[in-house]
Structure formats: C-alpha cells, structure tokens
Protein backbone atom coordinates (compact mmCIF):
# COMPACT_ATOMS: atom_id res chain seq x y z
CA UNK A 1 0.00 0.00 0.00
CA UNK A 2 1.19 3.65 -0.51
CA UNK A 3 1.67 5.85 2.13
CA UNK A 4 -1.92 7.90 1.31
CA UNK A 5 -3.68 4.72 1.12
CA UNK A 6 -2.25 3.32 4.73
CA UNK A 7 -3.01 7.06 6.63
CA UNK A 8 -6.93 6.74 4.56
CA UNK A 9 -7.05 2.76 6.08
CA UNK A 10 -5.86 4.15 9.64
CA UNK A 11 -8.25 7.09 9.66
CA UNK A 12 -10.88 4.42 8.83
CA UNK A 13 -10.25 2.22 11.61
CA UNK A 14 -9.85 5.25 13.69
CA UNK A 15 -12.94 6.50 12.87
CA UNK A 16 -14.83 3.51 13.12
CA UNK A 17 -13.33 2.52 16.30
CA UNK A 18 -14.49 5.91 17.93
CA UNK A 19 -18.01 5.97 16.52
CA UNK A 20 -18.42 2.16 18.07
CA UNK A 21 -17.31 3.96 21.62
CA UNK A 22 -19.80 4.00 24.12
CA UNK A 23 -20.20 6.38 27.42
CA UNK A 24 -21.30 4.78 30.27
CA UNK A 25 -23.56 7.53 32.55
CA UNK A 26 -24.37 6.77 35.87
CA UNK A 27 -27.48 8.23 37.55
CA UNK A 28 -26.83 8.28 41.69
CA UNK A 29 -29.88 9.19 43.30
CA UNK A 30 -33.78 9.31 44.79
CA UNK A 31 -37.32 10.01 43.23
CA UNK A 32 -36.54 13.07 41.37
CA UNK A 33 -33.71 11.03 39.16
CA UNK A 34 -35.41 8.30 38.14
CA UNK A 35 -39.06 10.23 37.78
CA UNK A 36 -39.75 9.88 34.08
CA UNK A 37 -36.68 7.81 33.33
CA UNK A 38 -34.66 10.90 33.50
CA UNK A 39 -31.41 8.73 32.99
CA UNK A 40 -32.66 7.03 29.74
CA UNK A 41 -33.98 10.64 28.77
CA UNK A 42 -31.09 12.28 29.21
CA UNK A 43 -29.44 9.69 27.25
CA UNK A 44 -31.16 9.87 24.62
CA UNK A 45 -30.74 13.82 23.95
CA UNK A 46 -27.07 13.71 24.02
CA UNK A 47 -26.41 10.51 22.65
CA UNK A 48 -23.23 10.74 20.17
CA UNK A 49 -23.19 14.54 21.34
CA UNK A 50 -21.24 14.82 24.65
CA UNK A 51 -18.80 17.28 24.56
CA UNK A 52 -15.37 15.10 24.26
CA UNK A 53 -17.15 11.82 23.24
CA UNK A 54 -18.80 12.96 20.04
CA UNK A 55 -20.00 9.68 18.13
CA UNK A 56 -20.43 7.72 21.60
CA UNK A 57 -23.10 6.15 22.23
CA UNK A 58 -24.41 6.98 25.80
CA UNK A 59 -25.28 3.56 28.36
CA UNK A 60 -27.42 4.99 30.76
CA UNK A 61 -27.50 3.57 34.43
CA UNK A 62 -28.80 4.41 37.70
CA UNK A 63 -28.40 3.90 41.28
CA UNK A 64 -29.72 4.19 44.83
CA UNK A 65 -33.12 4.16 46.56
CA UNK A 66 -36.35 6.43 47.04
CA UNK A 67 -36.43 9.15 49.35
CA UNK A 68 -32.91 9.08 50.65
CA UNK A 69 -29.92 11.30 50.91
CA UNK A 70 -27.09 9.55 48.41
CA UNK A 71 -24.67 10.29 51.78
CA UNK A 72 -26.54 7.10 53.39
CA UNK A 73 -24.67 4.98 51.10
CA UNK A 74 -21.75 5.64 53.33
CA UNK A 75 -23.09 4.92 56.49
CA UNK A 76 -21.61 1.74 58.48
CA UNK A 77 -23.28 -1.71 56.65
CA UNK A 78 -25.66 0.19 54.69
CA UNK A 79 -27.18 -2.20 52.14
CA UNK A 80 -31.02 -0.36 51.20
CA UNK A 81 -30.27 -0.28 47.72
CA UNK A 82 -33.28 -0.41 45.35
CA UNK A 83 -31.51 -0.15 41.79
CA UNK A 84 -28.27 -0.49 40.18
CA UNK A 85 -25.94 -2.49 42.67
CA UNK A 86 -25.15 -6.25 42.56
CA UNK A 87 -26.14 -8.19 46.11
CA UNK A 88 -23.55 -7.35 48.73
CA UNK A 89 -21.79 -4.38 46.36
CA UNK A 90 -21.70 -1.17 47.53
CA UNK A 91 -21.73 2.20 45.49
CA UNK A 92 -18.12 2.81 46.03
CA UNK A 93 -17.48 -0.73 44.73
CA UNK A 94 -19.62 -0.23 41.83
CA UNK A 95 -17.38 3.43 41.17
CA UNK A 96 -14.40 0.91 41.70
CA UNK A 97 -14.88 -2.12 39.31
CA UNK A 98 -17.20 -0.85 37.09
CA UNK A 99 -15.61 2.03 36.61
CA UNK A 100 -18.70 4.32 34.67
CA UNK A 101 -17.82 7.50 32.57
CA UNK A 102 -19.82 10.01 33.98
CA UNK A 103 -21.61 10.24 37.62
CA UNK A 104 -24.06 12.53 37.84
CA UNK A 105 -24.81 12.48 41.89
CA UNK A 106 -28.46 13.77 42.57
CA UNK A 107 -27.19 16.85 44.97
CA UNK A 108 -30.14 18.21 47.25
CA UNK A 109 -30.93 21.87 48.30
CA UNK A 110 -32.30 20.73 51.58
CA UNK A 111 -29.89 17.56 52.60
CA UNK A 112 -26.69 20.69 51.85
CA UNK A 113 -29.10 22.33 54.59
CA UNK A 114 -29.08 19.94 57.07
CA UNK A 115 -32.00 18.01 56.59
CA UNK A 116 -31.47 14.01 56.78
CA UNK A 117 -28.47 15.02 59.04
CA UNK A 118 -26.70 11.55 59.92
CA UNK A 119 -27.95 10.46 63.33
CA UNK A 120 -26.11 7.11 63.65
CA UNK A 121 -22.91 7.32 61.49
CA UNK A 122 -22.34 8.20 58.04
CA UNK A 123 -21.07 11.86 56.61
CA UNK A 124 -22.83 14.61 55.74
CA UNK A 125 -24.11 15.79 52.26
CA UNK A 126 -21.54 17.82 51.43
CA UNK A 127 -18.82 15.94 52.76
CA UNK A 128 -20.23 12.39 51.44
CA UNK A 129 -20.37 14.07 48.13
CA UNK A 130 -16.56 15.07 47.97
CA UNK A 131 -15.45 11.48 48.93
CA UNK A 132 -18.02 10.47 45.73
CA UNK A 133 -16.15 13.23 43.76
CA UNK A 134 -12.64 11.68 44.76
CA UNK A 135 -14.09 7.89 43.83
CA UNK A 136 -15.40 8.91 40.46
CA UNK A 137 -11.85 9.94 39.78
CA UNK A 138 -9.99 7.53 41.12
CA UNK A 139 -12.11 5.42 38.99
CA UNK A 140 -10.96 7.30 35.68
CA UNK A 141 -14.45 8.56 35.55
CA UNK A 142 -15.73 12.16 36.00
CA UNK A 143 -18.14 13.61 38.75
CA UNK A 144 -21.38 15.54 37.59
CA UNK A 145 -23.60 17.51 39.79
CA UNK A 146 -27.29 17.01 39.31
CA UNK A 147 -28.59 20.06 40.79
CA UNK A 148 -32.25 19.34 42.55
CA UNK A 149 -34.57 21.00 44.69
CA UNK A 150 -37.84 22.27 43.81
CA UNK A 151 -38.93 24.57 46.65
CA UNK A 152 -39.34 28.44 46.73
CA UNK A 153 -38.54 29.33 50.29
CA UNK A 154 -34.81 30.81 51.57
CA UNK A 155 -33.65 27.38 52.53
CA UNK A 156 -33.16 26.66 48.81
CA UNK A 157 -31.90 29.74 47.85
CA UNK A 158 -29.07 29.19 50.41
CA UNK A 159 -28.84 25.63 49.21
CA UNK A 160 -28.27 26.27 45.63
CA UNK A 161 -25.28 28.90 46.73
CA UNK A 162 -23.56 25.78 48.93
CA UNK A 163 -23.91 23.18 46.20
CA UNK A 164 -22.46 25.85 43.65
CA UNK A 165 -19.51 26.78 46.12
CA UNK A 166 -19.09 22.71 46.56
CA UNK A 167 -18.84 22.06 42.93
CA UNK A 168 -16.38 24.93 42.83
CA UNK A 169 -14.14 22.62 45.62
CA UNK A 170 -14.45 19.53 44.22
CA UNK A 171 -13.51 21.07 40.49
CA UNK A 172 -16.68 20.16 38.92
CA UNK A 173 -16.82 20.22 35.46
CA UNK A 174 -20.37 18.77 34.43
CA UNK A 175 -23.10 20.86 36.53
CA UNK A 176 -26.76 20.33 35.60
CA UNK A 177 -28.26 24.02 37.04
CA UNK A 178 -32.05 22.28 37.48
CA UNK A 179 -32.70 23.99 40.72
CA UNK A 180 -31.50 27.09 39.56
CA UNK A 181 -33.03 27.14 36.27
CA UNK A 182 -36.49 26.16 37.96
CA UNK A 183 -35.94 29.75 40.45
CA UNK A 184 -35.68 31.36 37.58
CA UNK A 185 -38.99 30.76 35.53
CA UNK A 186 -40.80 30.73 39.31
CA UNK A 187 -39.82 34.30 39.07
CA UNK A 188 -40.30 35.47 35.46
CA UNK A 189 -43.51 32.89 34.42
CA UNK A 190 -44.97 31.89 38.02
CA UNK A 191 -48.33 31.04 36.26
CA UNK A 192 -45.76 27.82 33.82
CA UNK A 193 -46.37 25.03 36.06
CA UNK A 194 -43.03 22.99 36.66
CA UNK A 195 -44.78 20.24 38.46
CA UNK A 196 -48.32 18.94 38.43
CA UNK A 197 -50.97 19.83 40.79
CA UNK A 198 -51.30 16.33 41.95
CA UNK A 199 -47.59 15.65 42.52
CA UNK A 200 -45.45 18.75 44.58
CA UNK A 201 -42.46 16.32 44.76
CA UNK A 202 -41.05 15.90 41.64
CA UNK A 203 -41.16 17.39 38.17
CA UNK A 204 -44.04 17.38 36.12
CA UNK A 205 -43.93 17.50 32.22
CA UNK A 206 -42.41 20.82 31.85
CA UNK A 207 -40.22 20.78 35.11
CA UNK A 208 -38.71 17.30 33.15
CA UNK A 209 -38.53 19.60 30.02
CA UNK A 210 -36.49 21.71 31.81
CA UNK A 211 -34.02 19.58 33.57
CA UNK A 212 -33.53 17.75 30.06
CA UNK A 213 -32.44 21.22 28.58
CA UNK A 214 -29.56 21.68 31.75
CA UNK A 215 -28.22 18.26 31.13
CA UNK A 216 -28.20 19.18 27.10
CA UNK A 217 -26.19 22.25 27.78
CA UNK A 218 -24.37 21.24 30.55
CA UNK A 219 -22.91 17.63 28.70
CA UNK A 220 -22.86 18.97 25.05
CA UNK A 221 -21.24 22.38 25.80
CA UNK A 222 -24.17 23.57 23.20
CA UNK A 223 -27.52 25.58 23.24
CA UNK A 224 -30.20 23.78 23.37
CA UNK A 225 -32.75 25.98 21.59
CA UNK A 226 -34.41 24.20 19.30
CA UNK A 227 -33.10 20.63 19.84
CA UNK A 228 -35.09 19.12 22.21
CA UNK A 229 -37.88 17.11 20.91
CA UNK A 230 -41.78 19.14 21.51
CA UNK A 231 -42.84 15.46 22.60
CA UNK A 232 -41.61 13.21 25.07
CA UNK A 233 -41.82 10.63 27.37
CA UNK A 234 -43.32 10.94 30.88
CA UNK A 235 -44.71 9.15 33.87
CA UNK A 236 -48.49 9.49 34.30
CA UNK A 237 -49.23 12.15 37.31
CA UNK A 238 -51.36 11.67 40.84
CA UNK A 239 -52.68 8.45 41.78
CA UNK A 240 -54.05 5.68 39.13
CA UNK A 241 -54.83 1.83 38.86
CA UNK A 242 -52.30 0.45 36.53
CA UNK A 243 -53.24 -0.52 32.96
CA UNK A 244 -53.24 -4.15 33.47
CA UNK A 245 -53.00 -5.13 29.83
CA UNK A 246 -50.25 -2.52 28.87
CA UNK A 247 -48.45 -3.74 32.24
CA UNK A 248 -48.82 -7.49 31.03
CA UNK A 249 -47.43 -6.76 27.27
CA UNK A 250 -44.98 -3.98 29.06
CA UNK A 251 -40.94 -5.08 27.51
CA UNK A 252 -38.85 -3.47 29.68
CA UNK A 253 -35.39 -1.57 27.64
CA UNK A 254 -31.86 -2.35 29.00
CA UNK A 255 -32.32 0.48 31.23
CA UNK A 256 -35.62 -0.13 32.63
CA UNK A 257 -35.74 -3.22 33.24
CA UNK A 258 -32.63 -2.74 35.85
CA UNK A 259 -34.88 -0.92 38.15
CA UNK A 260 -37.34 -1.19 40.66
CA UNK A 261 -40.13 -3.92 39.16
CA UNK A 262 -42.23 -1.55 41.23
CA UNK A 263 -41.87 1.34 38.58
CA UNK A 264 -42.99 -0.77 35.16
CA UNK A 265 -46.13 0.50 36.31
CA UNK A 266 -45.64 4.23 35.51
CA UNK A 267 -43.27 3.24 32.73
CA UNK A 268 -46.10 0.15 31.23
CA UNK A 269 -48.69 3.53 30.63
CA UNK A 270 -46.22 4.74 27.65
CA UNK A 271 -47.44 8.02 28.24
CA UNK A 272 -46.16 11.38 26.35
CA UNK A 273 -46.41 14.93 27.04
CA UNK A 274 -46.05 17.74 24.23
CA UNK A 275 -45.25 21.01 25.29
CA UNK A 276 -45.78 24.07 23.17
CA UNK A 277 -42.71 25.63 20.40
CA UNK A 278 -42.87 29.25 22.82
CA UNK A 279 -42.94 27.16 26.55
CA UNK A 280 -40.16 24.59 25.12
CA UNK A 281 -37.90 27.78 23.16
CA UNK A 282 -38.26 29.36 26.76
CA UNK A 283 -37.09 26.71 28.79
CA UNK A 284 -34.53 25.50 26.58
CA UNK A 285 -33.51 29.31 26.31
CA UNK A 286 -33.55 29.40 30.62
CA UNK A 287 -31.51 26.02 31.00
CA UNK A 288 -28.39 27.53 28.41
CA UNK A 289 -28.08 31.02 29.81
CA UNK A 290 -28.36 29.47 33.33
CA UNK A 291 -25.56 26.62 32.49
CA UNK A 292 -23.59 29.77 31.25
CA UNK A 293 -23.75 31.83 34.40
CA UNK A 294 -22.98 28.67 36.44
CA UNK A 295 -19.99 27.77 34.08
CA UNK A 296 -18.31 31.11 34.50
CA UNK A 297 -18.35 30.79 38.22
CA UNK A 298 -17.13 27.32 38.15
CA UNK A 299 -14.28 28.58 35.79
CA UNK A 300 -13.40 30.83 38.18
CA UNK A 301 -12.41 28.65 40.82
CA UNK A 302 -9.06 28.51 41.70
C-alpha cells in the first residue's frame, strides 16, 4: 500500500473505532432522578453529542433508593439499595470495578441544609459528596452535579449557593443548574407550572422539560434551543390503577428493566407529554443562559 492509502485505512479504523465507543452515565440518586426515566432521557438527547465523546453512544445507568440522601450509602453496613448495585456491592465498589464515565450524583438543596443530618454514622451531604467526587476519579471517571430541589422558600436559595460553592471545591466540570433554572422561571412565568398539581415532589412534564435542557447544555457544551424534541416521554401524574394489559405486554429496555419492578407500572402507561414551540424555546432558552452563568463561576475557581 502507498503511504496515502495506509493514513486513509488508519483514519478508517480510527474512525470507526471511535463511533463504536460507548459512554457509560451513571445516575446516583432518589425520586426526582429516576421520575420519568430521566437517565434514559437524558441519554437519549445527548447521545453521540457529549462534549469530548462525540460519536459515543451513551449507556445509561442508575443507582440508589427512594427518598434518601445519596450520603446514606456511606453509612456503616448500609445495604437499602433499590436499583443499580449487585447483592452485597456497595456504590463505592460499583465506582471501583465498574468504573462508569460520567456520575451525575443527585445533589439536594435541603440535605446541603441539614435536613437528613446523619444520626447514627455516616457523613454529611456535602462531605459524602466530595469522597463520591474523589471515587469517580480515582475510577478514571468524571463527577457531575445534578442540581435538585424544587422549593421556593430561603432554605433553597441558600442551598443552591452551597452546592455551587461545593462544585467549585471539588472542580466540577459537568453541573446540571435544574434547581436554579427552575428559580428562575418561578420568578419570570410563576403562572408555567413545573410540576403537576397532583404531585409537589417531583417534576411534572415541563419541570422534566427543563431539567432535560440543563443536562443538554451542561454535557454537550451547546444551546439547546431548538433541539429538544416538543414530545416526550413521561410518567403518568397523581394516583391511578395500573393498565393491566399494557403492564402485562410492558418489555422493559436495558435500562428499565434494571430498576425497581415496582416502577414498570408508571413506565407500562407509555405516556407522552407535548409542550408548546414558545414554553419549550423558553425553557430551553432558561436552561443555556443558566448553564452559562454557572460555568463562569465554576471557571473561576481557583
């Protein structure tokens, strides 16, 4: 072969070799991370798209139990996992073996605060958090902050300043602004409902609109005005009697059917939501120029 038709044969495999890459993205968290198969969702925006990885193909994972602090995973013998660990593995060891891409921890206005304090062992928040951070590394991987909290009152406003000055100590990089972005259309649309009537916990259709637009900007690097799809998947809201047929004929995808059996009844429904082209332009608009604000303060960090 001549020298231009060995570099064209190397490019090839190069090429070919990158596009058949994959990103493995691990989801630690409660409720509000797996509501609406965020992971998968997320996954599915910036597949191929992730700043650095371009042409990967994003594995998306997840990993803890509902209604708890991720810091309880380092309490002494703690073994309440719902999702995503192997019997007697631990989510350190998982970090360790497994070794995942991207973590993106689900980091909690009110647990910064205080709230789930440790009462028998075990770190706090913050402090669990930075030994995650350290892990993730150690691992080969890199640390994301899923920003989440969905309240009005001071305590979150406080909240989102410690988790922003925490990602500034533990050098984070990848920084989902959800809580931040949702303060911000509270005060400039209060009458765009983020969550459903019947559910004040976690988002509704457009508060999962939303957070899909901060991981878009925040992985990608890139606006994302315009490239979200108008309609998407969502769990059902409020109390219902599962579809018993759809839950019978329900076939689970790789990443569903690692979670709770529990949840195939929210994700059996197949239901969609559709939001408007001047609600999703707005959101998508909020989640960028809120990733950008948070990106020059984490730039600045020494």
């Amino acid at each position: 072969m001549t020298p231009r038709v060995l570099f064209a044969f190397a490019l090839l495999l190069l090429t070919q070799s990158w596009a058949e890459a994959q990103t493995t993205f691990l989801f630690a968290g409660s409720s509000s991370m797996y509501w609406n198969d965020l992971p998968r969702e997320v996954a599915k925006v910036v597949d191929g798209k992730i700043a650095g990885r371009i042409g990967q193909q994003v594995i998306p994972e997840a990993v803890g139990r509902s209604g708890s602090d991720i810091r309880v995973y380092l309490e002494p013998g703690f073994s309440r996992y719902e999702y995503g660990v192997k019997s007697g593995q631990t989510f350190l060891d998982k970090i360790a073996t497994e070794k995942p891409d991207i973590v993106a921890m689900m980091v909690v206005c009110r647990f910064i605060m205080g709230d789930d304090a440790p009462k028998s062992g075990g770190p706090d928040h913050a402090t669990a958090i930075t030994t995650y951070c350290k892990a993730i590394r150690a691992a080969g991987g890199e640390p994301m902050f899923y920003e989440m909290g969905w309240g009005k009152d001071e305590k979150h406003v406080e909240g989102r300043k410690r988790i922003l000055e925490l990602a500034k100590q533990n050098q984070i990089k990848l920084f989902a602004p959800c809580s931040t972005a949702w303060a911000r259309v509270y005060a400039e649309k209060p009458d765009l409902a983020l969550q459903h009537p019947q559910d004040n916990s976690h988002p509704g259709d457009a508060g999962h609109f939303l957070n899909l637009a901060c991981f878009y900007a925040a992985l990608t690097g890139a606006s994302p005005v315009g490239k979200l799809p108008r309609t998407f998947h969502v769990w059902p809201h409020g109390k219902y009697e599962a579809d018993e047929a759809k839950l019978a004929a329900f076939k689970p995808d790789a990443y569903q059917a690692k979670m709770a059996k529990w949840m195939f009844k929210h994700m059996s429904m197949n239901a969609s939501a559709t939001l408007e082209e001047e609600t999703a332009r707005y959101l998508e608009a909020v989640a960028w120029e809120t990733w950008q604000e948070v990106k020059q303060t984490l730039l600045s960090a020494p």
